[in-house]
PDB file of N, CA and C in Angstrom:
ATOM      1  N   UNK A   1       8.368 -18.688  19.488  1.00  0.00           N
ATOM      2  CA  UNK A   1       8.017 -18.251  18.149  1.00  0.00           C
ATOM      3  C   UNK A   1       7.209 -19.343  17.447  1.00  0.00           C
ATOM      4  N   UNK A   2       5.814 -18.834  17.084  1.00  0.00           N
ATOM      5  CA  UNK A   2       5.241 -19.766  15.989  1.00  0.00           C
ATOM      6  C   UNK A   2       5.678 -19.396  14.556  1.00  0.00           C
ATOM      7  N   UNK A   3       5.694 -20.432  13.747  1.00  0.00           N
ATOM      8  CA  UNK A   3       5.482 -20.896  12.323  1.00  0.00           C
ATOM      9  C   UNK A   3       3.925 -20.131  11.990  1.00  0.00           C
ATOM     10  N   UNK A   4       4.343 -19.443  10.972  1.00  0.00           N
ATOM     11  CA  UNK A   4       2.595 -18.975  10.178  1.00  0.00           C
ATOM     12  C   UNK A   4       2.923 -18.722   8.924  1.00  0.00           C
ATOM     13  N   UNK A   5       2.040 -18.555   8.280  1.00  0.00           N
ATOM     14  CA  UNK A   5       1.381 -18.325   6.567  1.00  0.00           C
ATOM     15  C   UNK A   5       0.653 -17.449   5.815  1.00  0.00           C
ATOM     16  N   UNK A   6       1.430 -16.389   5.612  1.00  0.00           N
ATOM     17  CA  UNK A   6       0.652 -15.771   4.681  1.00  0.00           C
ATOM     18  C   UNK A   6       0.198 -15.776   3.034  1.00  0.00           C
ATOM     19  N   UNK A   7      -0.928 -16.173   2.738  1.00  0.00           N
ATOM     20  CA  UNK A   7      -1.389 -16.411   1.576  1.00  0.00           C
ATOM     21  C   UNK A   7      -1.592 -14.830   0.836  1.00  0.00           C
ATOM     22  N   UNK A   8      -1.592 -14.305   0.119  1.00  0.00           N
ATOM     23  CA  UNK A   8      -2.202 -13.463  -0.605  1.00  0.00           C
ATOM     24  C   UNK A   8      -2.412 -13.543  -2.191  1.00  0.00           C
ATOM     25  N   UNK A   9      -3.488 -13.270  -2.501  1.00  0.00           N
ATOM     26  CA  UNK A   9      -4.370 -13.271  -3.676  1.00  0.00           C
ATOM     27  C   UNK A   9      -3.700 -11.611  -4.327  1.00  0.00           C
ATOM     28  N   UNK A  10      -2.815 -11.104  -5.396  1.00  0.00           N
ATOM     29  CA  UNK A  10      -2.995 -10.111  -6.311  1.00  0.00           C
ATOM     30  C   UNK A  10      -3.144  -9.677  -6.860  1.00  0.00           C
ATOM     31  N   UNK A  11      -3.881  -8.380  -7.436  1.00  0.00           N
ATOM     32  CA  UNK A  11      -4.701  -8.173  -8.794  1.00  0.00           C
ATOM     33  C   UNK A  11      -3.928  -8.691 -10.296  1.00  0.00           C
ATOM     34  N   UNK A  12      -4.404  -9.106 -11.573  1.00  0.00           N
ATOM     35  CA  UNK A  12      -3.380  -9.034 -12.165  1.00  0.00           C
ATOM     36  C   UNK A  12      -3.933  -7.616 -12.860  1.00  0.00           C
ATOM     37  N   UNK A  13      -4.172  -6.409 -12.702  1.00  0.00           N
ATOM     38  CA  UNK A  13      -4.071  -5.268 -13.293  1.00  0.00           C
ATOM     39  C   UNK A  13      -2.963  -4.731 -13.202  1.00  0.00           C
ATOM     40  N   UNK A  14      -1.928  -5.006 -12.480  1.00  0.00           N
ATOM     41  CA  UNK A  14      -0.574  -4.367 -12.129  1.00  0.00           C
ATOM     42  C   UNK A  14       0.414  -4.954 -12.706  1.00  0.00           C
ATOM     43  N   UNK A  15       1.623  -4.226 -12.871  1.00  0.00           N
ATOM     44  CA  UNK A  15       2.777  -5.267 -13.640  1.00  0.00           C
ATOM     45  C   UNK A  15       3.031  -5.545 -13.042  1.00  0.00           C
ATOM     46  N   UNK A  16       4.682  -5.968 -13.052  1.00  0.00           N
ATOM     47  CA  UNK A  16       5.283  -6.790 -12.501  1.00  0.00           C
ATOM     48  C   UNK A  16       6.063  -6.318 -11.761  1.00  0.00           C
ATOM     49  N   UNK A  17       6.415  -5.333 -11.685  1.00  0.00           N
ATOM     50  CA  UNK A  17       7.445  -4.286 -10.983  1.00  0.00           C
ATOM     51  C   UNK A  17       6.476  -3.972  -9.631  1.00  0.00           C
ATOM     52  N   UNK A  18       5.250  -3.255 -10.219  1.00  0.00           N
ATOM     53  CA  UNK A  18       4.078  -3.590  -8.769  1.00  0.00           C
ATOM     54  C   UNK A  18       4.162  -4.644  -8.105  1.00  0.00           C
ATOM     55  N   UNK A  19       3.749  -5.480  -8.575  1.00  0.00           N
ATOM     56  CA  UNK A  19       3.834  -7.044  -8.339  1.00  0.00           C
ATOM     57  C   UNK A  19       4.457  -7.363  -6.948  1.00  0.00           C
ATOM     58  N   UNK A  20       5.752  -7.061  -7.331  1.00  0.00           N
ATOM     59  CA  UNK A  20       6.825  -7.184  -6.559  1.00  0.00           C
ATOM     60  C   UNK A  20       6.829  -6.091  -5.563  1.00  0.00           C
ATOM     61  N   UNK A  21       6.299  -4.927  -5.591  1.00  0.00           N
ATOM     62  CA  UNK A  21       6.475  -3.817  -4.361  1.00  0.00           C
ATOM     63  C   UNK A  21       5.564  -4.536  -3.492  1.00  0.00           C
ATOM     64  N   UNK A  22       4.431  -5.348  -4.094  1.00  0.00           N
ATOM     65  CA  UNK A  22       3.286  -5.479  -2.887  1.00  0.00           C
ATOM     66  C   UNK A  22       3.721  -6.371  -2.115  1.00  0.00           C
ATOM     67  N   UNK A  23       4.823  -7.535  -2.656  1.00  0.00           N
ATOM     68  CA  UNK A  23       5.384  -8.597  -1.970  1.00  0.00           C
ATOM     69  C   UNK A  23       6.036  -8.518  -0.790  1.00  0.00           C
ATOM     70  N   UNK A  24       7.251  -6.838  -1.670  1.00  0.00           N
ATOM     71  CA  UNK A  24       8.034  -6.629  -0.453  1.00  0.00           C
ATOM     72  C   UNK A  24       7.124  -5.654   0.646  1.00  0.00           C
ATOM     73  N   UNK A  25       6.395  -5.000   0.375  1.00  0.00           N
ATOM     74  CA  UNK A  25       5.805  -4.476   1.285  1.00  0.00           C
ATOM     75  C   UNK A  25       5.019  -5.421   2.001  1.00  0.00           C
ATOM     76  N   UNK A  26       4.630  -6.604   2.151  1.00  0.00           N
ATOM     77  CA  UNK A  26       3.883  -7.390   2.909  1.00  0.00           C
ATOM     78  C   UNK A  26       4.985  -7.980   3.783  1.00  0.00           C
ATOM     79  N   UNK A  27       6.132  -8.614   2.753  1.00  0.00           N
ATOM     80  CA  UNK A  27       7.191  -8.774   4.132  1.00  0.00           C
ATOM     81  C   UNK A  27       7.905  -7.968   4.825  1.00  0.00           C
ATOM     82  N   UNK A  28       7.881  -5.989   4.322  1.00  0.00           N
ATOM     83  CA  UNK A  28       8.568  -5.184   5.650  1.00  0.00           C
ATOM     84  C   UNK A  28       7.023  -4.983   6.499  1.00  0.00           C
ATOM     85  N   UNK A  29       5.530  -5.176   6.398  1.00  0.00           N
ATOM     86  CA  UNK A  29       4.981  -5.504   7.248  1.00  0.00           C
ATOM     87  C   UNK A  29       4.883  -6.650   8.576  1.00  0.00           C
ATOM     88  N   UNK A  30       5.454  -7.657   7.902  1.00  0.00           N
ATOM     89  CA  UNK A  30       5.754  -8.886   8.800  1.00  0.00           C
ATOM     90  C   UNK A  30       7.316  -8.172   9.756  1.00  0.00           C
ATOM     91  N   UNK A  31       7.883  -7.669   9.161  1.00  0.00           N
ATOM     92  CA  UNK A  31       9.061  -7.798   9.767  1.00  0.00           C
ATOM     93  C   UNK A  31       8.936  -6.724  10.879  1.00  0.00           C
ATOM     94  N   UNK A  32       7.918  -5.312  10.453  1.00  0.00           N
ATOM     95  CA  UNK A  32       7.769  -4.572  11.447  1.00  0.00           C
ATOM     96  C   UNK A  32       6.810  -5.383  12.558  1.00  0.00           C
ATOM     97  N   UNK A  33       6.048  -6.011  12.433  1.00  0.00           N
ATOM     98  CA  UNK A  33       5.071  -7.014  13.669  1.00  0.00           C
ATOM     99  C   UNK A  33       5.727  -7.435  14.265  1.00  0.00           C
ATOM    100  N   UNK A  34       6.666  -7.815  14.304  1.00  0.00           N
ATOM    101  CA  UNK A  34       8.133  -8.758  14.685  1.00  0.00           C
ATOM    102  C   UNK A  34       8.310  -9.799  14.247  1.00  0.00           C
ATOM    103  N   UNK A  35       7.700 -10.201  13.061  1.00  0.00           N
ATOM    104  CA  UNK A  35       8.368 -11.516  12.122  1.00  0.00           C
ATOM    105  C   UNK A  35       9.411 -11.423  11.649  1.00  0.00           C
ATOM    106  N   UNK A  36       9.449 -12.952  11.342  1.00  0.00           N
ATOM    107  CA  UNK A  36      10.852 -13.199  10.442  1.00  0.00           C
ATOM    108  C   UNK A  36      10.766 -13.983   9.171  1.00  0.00           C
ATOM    109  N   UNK A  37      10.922 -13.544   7.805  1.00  0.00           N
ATOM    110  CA  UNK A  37      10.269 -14.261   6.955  1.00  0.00           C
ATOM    111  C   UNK A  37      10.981 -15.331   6.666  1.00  0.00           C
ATOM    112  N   UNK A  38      10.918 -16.850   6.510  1.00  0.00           N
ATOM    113  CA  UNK A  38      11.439 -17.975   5.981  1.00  0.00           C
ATOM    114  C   UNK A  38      11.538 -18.109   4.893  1.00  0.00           C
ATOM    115  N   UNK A  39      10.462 -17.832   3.919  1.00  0.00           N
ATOM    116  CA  UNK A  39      10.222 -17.970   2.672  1.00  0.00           C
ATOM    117  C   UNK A  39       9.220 -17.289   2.122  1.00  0.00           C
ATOM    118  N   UNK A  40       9.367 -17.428   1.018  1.00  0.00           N
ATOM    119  CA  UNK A  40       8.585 -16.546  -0.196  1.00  0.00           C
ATOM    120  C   UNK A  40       8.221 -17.470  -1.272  1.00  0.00           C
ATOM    121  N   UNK A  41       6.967 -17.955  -1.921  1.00  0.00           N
ATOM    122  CA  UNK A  41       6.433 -18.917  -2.973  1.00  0.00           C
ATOM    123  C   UNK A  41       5.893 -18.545  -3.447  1.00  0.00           C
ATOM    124  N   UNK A  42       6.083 -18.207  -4.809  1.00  0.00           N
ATOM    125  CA  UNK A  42       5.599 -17.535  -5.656  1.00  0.00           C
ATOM    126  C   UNK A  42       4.543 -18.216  -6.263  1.00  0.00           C
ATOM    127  N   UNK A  43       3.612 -18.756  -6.717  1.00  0.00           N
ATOM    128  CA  UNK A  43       2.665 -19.800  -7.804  1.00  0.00           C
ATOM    129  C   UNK A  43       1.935 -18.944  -8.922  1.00  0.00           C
ATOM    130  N   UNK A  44       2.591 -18.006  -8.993  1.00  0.00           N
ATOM    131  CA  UNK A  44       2.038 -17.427 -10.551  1.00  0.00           C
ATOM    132  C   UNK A  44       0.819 -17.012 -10.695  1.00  0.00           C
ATOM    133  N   UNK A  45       0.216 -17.053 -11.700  1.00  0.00           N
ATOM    134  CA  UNK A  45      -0.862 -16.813 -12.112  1.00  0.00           C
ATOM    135  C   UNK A  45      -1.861 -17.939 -11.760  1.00  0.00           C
ATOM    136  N   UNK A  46      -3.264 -17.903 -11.517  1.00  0.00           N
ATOM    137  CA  UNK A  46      -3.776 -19.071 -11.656  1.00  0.00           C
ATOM    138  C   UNK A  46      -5.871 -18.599 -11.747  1.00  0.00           C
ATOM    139  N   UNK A  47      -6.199 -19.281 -11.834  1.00  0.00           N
ATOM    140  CA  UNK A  47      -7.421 -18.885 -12.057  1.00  0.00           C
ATOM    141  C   UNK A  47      -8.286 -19.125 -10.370  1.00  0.00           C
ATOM    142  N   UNK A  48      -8.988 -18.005 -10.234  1.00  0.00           N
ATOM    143  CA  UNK A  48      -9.823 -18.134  -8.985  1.00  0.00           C
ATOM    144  C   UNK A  48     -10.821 -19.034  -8.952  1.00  0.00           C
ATOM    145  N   UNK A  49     -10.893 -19.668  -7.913  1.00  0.00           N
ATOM    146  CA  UNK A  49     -12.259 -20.218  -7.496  1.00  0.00           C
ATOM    147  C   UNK A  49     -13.840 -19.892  -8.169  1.00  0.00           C
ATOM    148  N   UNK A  50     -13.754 -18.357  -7.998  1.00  0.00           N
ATOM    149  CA  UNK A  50     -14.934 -17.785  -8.162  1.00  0.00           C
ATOM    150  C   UNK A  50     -14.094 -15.873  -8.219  1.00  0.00           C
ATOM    151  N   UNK A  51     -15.524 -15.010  -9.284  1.00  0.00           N
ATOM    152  CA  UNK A  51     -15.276 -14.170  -9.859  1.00  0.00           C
ATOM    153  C   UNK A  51     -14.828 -12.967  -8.959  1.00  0.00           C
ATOM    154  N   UNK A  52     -13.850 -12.406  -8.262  1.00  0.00           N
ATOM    155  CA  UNK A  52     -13.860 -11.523  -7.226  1.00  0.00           C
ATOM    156  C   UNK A  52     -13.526  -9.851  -7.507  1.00  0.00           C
ATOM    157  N   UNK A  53     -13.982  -9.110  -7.898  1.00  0.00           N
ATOM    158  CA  UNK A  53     -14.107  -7.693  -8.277  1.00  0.00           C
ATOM    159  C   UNK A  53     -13.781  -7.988  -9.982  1.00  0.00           C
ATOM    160  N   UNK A  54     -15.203  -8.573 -10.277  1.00  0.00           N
ATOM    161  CA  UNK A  54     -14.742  -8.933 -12.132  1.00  0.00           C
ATOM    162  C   UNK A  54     -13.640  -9.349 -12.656  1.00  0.00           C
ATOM    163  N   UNK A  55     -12.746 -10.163 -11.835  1.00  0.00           N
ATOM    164  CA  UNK A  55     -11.467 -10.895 -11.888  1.00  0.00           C
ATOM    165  C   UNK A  55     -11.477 -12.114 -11.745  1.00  0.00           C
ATOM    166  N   UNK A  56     -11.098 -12.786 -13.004  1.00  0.00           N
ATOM    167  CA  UNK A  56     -11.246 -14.230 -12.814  1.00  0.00           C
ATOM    168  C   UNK A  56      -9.716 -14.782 -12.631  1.00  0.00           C
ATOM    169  N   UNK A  57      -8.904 -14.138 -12.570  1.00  0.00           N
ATOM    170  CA  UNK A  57      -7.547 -14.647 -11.936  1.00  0.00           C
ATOM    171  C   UNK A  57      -6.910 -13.807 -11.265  1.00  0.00           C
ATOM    172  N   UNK A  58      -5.429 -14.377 -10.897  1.00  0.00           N
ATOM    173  CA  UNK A  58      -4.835 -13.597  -9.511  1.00  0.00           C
ATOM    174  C   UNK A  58      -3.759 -14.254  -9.560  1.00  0.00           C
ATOM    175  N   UNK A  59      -2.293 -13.615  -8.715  1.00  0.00           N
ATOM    176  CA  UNK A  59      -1.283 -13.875  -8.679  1.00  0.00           C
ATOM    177  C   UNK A  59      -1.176 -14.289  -7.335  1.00  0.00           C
ATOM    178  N   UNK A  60      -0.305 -15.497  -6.780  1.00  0.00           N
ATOM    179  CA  UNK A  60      -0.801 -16.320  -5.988  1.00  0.00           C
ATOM    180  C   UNK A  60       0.370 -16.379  -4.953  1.00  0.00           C
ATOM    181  N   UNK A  61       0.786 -15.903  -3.465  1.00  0.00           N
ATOM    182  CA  UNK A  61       1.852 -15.780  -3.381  1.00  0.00           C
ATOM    183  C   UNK A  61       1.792 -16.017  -1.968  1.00  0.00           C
ATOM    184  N   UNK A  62       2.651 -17.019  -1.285  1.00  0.00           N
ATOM    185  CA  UNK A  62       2.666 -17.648  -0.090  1.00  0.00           C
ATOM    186  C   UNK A  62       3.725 -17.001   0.755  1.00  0.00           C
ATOM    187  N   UNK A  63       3.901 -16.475   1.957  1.00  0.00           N
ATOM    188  CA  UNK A  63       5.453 -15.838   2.763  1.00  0.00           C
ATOM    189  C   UNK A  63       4.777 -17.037   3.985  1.00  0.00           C
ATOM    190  N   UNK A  64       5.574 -17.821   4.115  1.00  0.00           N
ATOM    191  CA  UNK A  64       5.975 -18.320   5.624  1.00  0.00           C
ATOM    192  C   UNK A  64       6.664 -17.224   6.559  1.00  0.00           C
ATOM    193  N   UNK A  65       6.376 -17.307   7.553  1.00  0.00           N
ATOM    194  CA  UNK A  65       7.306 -16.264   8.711  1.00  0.00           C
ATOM    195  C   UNK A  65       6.915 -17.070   9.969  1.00  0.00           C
ATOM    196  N   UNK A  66       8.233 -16.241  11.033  1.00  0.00           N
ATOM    197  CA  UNK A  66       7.918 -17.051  12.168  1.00  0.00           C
ATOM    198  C   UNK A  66       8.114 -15.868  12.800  1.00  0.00           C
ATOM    199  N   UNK A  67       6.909 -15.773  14.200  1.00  0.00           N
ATOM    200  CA  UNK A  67       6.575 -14.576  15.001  1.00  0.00           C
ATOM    201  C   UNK A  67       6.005 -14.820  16.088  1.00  0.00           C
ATOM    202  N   UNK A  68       5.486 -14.121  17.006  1.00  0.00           N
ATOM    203  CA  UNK A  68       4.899 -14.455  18.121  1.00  0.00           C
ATOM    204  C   UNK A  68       3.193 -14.359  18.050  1.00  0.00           C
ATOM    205  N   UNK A  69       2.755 -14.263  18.828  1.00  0.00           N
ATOM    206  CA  UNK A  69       0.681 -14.823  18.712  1.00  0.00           C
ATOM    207  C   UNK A  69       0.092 -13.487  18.149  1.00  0.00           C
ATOM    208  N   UNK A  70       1.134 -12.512  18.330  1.00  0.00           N
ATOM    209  CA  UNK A  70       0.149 -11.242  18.351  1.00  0.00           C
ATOM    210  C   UNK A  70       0.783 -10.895  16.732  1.00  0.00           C
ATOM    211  N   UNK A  71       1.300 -11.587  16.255  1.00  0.00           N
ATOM    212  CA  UNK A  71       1.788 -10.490  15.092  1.00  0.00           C
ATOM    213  C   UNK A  71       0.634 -11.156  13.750  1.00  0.00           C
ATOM    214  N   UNK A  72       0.154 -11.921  13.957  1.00  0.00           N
ATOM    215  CA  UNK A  72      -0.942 -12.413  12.724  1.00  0.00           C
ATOM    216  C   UNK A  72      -1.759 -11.111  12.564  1.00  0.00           C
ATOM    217  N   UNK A  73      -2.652 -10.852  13.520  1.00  0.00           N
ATOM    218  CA  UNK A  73      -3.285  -9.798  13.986  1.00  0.00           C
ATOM    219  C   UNK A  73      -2.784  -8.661  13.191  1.00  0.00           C
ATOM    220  N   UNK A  74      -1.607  -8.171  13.799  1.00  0.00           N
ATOM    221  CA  UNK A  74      -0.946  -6.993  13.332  1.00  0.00           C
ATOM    222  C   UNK A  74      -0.898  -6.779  11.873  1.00  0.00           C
ATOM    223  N   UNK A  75      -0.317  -7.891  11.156  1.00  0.00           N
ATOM    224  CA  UNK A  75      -0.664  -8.000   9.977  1.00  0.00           C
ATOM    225  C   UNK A  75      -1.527  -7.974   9.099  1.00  0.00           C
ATOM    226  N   UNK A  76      -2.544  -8.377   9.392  1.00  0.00           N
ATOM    227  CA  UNK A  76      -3.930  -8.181   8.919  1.00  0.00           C
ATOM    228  C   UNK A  76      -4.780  -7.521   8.478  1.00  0.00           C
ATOM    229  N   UNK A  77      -4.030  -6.744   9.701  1.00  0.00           N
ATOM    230  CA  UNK A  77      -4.869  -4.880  10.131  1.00  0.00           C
ATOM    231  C   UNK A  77      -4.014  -4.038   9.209  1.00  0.00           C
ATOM    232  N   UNK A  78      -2.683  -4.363   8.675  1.00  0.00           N
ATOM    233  CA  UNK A  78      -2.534  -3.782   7.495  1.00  0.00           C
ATOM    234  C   UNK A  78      -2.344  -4.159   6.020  1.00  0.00           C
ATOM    235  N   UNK A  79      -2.696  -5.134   5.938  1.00  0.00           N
ATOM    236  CA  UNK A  79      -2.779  -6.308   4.065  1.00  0.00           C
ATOM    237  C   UNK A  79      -4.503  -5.711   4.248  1.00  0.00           C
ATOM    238  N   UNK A  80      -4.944  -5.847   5.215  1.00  0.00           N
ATOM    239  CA  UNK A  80      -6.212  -5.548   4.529  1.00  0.00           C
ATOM    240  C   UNK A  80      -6.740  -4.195   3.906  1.00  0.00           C
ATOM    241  N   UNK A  81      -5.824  -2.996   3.966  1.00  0.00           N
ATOM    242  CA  UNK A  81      -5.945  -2.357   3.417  1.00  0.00           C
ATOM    243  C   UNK A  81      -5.243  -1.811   1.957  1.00  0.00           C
ATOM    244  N   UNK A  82      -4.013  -2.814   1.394  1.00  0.00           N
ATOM    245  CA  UNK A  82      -4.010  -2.697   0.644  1.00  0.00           C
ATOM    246  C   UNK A  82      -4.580  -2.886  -0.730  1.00  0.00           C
ATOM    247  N   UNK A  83      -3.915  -2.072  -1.530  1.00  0.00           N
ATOM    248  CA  UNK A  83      -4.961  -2.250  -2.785  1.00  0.00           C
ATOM    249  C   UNK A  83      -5.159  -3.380  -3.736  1.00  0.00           C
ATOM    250  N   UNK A  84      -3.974  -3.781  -3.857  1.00  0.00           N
ATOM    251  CA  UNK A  84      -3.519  -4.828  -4.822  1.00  0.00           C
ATOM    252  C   UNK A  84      -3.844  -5.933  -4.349  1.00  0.00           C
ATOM    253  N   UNK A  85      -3.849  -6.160  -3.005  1.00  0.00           N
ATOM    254  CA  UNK A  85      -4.442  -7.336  -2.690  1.00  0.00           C
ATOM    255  C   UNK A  85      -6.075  -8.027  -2.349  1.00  0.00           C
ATOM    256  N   UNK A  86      -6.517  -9.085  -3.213  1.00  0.00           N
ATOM    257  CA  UNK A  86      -7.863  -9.216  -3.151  1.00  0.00           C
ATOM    258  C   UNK A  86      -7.963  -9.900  -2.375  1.00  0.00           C
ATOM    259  N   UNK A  87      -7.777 -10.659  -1.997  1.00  0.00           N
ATOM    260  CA  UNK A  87      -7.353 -11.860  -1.102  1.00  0.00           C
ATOM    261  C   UNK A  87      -6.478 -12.029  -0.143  1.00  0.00           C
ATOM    262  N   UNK A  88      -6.382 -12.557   1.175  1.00  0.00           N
ATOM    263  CA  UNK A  88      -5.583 -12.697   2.024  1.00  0.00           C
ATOM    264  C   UNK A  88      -5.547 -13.772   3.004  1.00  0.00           C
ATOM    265  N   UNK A  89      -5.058 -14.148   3.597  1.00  0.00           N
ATOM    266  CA  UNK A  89      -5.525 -14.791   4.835  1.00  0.00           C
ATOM    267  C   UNK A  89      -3.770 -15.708   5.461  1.00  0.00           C
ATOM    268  N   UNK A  90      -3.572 -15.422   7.194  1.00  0.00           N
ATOM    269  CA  UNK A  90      -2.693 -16.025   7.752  1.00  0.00           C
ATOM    270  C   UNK A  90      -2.936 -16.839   8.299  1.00  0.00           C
ATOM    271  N   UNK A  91      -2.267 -17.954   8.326  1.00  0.00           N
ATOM    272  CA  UNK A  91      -2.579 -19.308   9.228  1.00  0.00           C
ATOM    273  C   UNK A  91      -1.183 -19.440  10.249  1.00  0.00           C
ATOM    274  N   UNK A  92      -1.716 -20.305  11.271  1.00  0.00           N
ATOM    275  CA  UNK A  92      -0.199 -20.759  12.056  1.00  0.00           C
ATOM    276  C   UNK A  92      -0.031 -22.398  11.226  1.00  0.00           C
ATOM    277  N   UNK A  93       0.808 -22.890  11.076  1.00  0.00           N
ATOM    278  CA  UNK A  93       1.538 -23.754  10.512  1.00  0.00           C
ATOM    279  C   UNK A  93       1.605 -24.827  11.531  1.00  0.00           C
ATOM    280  N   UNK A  94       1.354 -26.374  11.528  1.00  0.00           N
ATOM    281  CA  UNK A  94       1.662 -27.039  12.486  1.00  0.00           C
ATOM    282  C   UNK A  94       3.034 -27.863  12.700  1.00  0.00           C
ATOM    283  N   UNK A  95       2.843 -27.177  13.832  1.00  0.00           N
ATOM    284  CA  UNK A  95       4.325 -27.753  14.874  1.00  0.00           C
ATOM    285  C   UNK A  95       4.836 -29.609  14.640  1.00  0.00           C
ATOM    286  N   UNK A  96       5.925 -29.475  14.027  1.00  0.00           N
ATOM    287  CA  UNK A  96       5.998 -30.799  13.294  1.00  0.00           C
ATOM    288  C   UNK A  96       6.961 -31.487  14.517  1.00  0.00           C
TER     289      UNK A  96
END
């Protein structure tokens, strides 16, 4: 099992109750790939880099999980179609 990272970027057009469905729905996505989530980091609100669908901020939210090579992939193929999320991206984590 590797260590990985999911980052995701969320609209702030949604409350907070949304907020939170998109969270848990990203980790029963991990968990159906065959992950296992470690953690959840929330960082709030924060302002983007640069302007991304006329949005200059986003809710900022990190899941560590640990899974095998193929489940990044798996994941991907479905965060990228959600709505709420503008942003995404998984990393593997290095082996300490």
């Amino acid at each position: 099992m590797n260590k990985y990272e999911l980052a995701l970027v969320v609209t702030t057009k949604i409350d907070d109750d949304a907020r939170a469905a998109v969270v848990d729905k990203a980790k029963s996505i991990i968990e159906k790939a065959g992950g296992t989530v470690t953690n959840v980091d929330d960082w709030g609100k924060k302002r983007l880099a640069y302007e991304i669908q006329k949005m200059k901020e986003g809710y900022y939210y990190f899941i560590q999980f640990d899974g095998n090579a193929e489940c990044p992939a798996k994941i991907e193929a479905k965060v990228r179609i959600m709505e709420s999320v503008i942003r995404y991206l998984c990393v593997r984590q290095d082996a300490e």
